[in-house]
PDB file of N, CA and C in Angstrom:
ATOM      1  N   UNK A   1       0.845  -1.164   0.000  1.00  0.00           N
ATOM      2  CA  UNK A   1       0.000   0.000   0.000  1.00  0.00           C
ATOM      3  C   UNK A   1       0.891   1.228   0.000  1.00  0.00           C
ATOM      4  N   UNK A   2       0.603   2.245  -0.674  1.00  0.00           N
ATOM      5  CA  UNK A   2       1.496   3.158  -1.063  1.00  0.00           C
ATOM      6  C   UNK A   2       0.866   4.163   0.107  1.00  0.00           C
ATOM      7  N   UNK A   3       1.946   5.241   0.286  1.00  0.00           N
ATOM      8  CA  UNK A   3       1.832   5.939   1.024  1.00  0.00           C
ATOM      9  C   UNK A   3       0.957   7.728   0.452  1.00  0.00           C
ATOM     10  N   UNK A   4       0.978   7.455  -0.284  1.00  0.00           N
ATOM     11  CA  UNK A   4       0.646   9.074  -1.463  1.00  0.00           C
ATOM     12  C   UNK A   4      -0.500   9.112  -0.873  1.00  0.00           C
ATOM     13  N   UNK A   5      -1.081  10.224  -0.797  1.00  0.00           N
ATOM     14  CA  UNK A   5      -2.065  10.895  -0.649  1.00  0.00           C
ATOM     15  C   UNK A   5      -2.345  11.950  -1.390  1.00  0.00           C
ATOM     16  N   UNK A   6      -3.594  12.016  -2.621  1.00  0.00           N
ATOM     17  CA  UNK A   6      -3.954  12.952  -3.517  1.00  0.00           C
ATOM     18  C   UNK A   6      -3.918  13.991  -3.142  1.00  0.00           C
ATOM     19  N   UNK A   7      -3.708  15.358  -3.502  1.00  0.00           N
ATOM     20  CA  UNK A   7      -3.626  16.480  -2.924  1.00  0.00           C
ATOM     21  C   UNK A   7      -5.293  17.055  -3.275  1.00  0.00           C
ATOM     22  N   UNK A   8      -5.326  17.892  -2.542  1.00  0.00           N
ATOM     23  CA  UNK A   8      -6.858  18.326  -2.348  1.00  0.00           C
ATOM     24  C   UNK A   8      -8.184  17.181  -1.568  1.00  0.00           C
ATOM     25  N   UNK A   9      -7.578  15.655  -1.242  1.00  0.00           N
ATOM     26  CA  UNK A   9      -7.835  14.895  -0.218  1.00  0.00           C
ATOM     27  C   UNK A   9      -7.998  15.194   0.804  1.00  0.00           C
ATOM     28  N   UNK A  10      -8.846  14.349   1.956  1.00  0.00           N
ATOM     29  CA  UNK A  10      -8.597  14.442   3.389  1.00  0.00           C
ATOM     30  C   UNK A  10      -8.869  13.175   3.440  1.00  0.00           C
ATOM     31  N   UNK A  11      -8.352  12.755   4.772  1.00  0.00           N
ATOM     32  CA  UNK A  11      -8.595  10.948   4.686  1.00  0.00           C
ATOM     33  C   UNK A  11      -9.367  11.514   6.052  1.00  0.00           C
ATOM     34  N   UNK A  12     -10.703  10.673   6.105  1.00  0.00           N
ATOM     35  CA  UNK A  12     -11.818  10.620   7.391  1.00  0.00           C
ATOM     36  C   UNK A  12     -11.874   8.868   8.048  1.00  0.00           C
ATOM     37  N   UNK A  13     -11.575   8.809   9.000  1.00  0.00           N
ATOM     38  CA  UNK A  13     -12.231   7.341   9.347  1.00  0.00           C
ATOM     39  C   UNK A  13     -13.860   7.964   9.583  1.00  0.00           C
ATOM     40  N   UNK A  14     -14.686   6.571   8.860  1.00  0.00           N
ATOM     41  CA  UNK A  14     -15.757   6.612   8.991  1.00  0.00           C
ATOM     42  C   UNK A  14     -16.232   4.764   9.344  1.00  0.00           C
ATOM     43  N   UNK A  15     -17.821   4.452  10.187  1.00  0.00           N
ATOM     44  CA  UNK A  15     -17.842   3.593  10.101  1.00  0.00           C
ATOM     45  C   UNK A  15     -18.406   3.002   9.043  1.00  0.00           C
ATOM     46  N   UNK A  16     -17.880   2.140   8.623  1.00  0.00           N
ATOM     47  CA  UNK A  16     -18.868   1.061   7.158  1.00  0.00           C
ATOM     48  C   UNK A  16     -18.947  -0.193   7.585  1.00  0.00           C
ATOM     49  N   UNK A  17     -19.989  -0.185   6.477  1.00  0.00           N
ATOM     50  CA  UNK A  17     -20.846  -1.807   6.933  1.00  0.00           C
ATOM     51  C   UNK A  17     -20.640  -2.608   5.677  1.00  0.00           C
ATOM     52  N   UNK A  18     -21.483  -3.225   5.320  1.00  0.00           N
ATOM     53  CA  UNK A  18     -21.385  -4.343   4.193  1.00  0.00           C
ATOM     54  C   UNK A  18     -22.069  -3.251   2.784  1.00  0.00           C
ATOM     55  N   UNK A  19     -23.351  -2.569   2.924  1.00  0.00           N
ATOM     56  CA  UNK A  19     -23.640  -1.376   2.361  1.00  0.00           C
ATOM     57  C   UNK A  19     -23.150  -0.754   1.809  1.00  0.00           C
ATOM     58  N   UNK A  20     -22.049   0.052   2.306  1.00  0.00           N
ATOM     59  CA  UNK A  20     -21.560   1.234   2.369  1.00  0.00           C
ATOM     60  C   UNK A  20     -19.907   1.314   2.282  1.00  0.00           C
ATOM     61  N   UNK A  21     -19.053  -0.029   2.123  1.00  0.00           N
ATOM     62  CA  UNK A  21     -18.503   0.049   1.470  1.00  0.00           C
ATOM     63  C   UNK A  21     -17.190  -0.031   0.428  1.00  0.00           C
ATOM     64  N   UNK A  22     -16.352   0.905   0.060  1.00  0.00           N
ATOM     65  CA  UNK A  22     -16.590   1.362  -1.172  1.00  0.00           C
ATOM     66  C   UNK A  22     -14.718   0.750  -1.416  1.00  0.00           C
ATOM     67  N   UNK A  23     -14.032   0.757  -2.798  1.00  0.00           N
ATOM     68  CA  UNK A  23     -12.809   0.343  -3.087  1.00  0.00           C
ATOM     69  C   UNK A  23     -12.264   1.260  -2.915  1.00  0.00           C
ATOM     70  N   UNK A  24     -10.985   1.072  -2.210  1.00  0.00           N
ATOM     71  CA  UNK A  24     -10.317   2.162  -1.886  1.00  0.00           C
ATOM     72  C   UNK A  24      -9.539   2.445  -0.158  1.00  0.00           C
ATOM     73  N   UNK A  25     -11.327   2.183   0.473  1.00  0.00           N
ATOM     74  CA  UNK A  25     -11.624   2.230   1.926  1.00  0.00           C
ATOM     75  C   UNK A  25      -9.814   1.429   2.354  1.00  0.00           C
ATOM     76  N   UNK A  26      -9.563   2.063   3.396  1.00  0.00           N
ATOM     77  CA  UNK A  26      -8.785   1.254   4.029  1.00  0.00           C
ATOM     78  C   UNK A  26      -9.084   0.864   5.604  1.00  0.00           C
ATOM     79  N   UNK A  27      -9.184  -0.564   5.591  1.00  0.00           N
ATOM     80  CA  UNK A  27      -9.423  -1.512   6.944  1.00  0.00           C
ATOM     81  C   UNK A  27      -8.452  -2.188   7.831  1.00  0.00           C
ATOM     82  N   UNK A  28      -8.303  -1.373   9.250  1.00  0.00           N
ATOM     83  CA  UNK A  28      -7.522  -2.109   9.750  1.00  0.00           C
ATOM     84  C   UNK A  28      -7.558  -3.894  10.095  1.00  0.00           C
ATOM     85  N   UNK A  29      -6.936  -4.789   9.727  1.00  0.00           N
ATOM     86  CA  UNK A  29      -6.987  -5.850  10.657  1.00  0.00           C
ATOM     87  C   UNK A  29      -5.582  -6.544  11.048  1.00  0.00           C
ATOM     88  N   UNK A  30      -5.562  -6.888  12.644  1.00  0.00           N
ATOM     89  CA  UNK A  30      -4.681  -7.433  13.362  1.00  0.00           C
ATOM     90  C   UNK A  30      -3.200  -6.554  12.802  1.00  0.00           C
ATOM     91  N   UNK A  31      -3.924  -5.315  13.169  1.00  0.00           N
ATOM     92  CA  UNK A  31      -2.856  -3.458  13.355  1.00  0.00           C
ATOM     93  C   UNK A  31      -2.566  -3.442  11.883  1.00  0.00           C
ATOM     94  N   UNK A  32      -2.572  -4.319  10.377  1.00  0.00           N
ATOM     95  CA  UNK A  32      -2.052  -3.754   8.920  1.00  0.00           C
ATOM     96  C   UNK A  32      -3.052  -3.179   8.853  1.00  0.00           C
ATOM     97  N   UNK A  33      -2.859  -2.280   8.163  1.00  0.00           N
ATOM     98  CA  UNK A  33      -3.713  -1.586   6.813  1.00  0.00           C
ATOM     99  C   UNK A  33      -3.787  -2.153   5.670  1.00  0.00           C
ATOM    100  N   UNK A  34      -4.989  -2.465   5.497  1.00  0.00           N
ATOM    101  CA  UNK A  34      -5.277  -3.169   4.114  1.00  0.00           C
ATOM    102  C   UNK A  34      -6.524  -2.463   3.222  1.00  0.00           C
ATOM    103  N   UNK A  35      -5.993  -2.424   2.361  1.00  0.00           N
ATOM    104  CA  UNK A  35      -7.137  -1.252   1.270  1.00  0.00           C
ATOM    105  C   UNK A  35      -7.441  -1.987   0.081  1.00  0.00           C
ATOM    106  N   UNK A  36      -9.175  -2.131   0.313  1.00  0.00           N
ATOM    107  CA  UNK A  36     -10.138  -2.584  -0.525  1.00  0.00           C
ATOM    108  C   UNK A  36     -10.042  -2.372  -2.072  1.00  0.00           C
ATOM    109  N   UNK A  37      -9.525  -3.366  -2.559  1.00  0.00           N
ATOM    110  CA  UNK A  37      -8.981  -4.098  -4.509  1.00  0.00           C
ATOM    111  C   UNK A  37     -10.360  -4.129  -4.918  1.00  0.00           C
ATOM    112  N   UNK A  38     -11.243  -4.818  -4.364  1.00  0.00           N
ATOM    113  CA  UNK A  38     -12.279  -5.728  -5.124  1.00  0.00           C
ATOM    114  C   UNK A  38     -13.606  -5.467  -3.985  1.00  0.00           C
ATOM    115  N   UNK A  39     -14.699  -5.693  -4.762  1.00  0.00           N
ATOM    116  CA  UNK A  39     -15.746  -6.244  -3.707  1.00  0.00           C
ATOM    117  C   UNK A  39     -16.745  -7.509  -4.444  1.00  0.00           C
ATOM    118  N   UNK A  40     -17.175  -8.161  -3.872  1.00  0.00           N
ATOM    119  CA  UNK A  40     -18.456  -9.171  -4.467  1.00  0.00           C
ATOM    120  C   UNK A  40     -19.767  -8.893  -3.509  1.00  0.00           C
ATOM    121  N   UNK A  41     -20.756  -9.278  -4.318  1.00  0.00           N
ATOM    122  CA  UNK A  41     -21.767  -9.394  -3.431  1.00  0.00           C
ATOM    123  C   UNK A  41     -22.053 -10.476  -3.361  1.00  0.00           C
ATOM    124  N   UNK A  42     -22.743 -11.003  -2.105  1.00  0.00           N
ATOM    125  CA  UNK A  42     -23.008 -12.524  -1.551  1.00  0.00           C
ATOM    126  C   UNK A  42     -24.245 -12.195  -0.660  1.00  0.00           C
ATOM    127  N   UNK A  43     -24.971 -13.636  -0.869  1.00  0.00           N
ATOM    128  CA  UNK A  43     -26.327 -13.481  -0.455  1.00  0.00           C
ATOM    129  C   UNK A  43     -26.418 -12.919   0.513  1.00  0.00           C
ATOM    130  N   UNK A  44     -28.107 -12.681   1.407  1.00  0.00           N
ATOM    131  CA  UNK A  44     -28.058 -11.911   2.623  1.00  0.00           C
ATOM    132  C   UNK A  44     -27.654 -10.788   2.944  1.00  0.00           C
ATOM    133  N   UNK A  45     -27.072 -10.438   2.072  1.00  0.00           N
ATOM    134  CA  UNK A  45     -26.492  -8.811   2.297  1.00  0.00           C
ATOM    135  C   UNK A  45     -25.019  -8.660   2.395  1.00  0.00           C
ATOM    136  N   UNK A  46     -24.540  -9.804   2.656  1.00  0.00           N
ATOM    137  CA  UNK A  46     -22.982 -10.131   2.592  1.00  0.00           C
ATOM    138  C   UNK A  46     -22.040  -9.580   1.351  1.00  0.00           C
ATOM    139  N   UNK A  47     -20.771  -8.854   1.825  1.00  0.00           N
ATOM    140  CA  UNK A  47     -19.751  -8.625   0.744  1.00  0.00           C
ATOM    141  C   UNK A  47     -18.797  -9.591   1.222  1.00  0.00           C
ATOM    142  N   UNK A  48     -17.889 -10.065   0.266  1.00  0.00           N
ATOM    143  CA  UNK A  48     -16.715 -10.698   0.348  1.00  0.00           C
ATOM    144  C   UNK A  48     -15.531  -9.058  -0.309  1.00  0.00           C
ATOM    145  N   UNK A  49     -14.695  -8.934   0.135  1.00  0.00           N
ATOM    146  CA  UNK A  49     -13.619  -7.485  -0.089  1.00  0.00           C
ATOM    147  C   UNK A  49     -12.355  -8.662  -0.085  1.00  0.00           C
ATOM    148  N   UNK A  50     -11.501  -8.409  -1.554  1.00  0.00           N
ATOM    149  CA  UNK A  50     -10.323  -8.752  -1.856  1.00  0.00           C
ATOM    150  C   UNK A  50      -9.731  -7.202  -1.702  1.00  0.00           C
ATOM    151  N   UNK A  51      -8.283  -7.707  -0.638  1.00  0.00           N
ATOM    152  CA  UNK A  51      -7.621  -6.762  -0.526  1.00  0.00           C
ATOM    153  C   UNK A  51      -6.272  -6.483  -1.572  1.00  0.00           C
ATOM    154  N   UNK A  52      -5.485  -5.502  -1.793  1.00  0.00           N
ATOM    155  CA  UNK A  52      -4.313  -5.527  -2.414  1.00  0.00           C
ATOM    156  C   UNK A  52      -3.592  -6.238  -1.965  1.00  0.00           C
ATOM    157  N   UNK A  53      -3.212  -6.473  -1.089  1.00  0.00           N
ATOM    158  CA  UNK A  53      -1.682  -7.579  -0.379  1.00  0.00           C
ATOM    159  C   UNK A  53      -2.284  -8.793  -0.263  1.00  0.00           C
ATOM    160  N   UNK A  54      -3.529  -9.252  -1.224  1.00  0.00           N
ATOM    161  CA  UNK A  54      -4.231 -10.631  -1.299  1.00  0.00           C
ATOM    162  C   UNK A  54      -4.824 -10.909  -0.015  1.00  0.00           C
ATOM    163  N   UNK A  55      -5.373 -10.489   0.853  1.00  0.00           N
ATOM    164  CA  UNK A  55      -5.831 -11.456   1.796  1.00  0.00           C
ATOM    165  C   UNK A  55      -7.440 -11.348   1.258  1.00  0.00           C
ATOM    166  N   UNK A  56      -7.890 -11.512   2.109  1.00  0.00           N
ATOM    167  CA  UNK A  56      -9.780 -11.633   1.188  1.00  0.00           C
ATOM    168  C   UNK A  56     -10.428 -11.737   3.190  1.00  0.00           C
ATOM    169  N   UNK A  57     -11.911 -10.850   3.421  1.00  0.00           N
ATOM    170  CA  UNK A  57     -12.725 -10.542   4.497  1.00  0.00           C
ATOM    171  C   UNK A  57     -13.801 -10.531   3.811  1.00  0.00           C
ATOM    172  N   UNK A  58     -14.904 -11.341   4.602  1.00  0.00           N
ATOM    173  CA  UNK A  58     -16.598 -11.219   4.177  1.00  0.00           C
ATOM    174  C   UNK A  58     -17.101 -10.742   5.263  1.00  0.00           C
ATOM    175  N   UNK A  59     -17.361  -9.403   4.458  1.00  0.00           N
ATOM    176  CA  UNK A  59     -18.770  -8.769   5.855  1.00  0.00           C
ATOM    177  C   UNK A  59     -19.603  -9.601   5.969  1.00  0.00           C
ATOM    178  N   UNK A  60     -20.240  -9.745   6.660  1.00  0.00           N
ATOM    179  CA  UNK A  60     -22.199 -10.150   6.995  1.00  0.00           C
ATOM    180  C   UNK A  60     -22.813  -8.978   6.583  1.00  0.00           C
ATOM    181  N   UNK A  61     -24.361  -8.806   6.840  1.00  0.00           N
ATOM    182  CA  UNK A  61     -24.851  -8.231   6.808  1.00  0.00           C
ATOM    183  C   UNK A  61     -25.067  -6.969   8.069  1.00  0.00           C
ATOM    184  N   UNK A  62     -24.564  -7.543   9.165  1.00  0.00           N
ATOM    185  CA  UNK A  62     -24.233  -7.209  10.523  1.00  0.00           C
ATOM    186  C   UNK A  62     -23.288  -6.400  10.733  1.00  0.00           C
ATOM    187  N   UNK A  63     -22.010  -6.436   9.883  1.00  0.00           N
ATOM    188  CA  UNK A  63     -20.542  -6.459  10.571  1.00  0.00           C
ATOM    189  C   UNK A  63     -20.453  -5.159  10.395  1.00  0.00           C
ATOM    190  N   UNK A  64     -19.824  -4.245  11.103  1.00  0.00           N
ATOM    191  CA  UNK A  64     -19.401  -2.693  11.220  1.00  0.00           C
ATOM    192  C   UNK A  64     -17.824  -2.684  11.615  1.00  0.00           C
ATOM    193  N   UNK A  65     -16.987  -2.022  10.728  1.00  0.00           N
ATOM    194  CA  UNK A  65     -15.807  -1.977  10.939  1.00  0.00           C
ATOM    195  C   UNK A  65     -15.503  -0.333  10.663  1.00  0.00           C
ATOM    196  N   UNK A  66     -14.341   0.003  11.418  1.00  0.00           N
ATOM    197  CA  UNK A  66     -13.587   1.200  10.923  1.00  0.00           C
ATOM    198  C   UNK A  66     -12.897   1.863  10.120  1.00  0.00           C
ATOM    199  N   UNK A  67     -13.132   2.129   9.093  1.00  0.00           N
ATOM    200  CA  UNK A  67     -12.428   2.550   7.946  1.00  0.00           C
ATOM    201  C   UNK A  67     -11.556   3.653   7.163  1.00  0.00           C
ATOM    202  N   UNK A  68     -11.152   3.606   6.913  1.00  0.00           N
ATOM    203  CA  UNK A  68     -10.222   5.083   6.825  1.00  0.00           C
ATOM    204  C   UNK A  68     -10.582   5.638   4.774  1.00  0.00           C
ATOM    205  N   UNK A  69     -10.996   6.696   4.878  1.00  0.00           N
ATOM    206  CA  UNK A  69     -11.528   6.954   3.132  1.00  0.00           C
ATOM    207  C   UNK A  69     -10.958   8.161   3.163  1.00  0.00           C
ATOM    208  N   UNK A  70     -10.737   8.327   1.730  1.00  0.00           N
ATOM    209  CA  UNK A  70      -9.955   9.376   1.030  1.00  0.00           C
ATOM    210  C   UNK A  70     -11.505  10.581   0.606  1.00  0.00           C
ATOM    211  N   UNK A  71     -11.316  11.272   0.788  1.00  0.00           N
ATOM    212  CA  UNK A  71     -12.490  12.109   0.564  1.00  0.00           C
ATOM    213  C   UNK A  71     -11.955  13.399  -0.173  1.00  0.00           C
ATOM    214  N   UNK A  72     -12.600  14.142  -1.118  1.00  0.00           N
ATOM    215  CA  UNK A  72     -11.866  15.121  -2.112  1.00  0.00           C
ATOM    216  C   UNK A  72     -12.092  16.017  -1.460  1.00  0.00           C
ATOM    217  N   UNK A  73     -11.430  17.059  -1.303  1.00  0.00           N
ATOM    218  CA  UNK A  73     -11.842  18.574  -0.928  1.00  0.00           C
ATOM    219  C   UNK A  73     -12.295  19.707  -2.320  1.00  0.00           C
ATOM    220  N   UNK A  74     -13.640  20.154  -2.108  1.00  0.00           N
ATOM    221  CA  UNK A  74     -13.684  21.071  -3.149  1.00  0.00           C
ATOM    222  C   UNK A  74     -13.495  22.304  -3.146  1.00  0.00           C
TER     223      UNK A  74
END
């Protein structure tokens, strides 16, 4: 995961769910940062998220995690 940050960006942690989201998002797990490659949808409301450094996480429909997003400034 590269370190750059677009200029005119702000990075917000926000919470997301299976909904909401989006490629890009970056998710902590077990302290890496891993930022959302891919998404699928899976029944029930479920996403499966392929990350860049290959690992792969399926929300539920339930699951709420912390996310860190790049947001544009206008």
């Amino acid at each position: 995961m590269s370190g750059w940050t677009p200029s005119g960006a702000l990075a917000t942690n926000i919470e997301i769910t299976s909904i909401n989201v989006h490629r890009g998002d970056v998710i902590q797990i077990g302290g890496q940062p891993c930022r959302v490659a891919n998404l699928v949808q899976l029944p029930a409301g479920a996403k499966r998220l392929f990350f860049e450094s290959g690992e792969v996480l399926t929300m539920h429909a339930r699951s709420r995690l912390i996310a860190l997003r790049m947001t544009r400034k206008w």
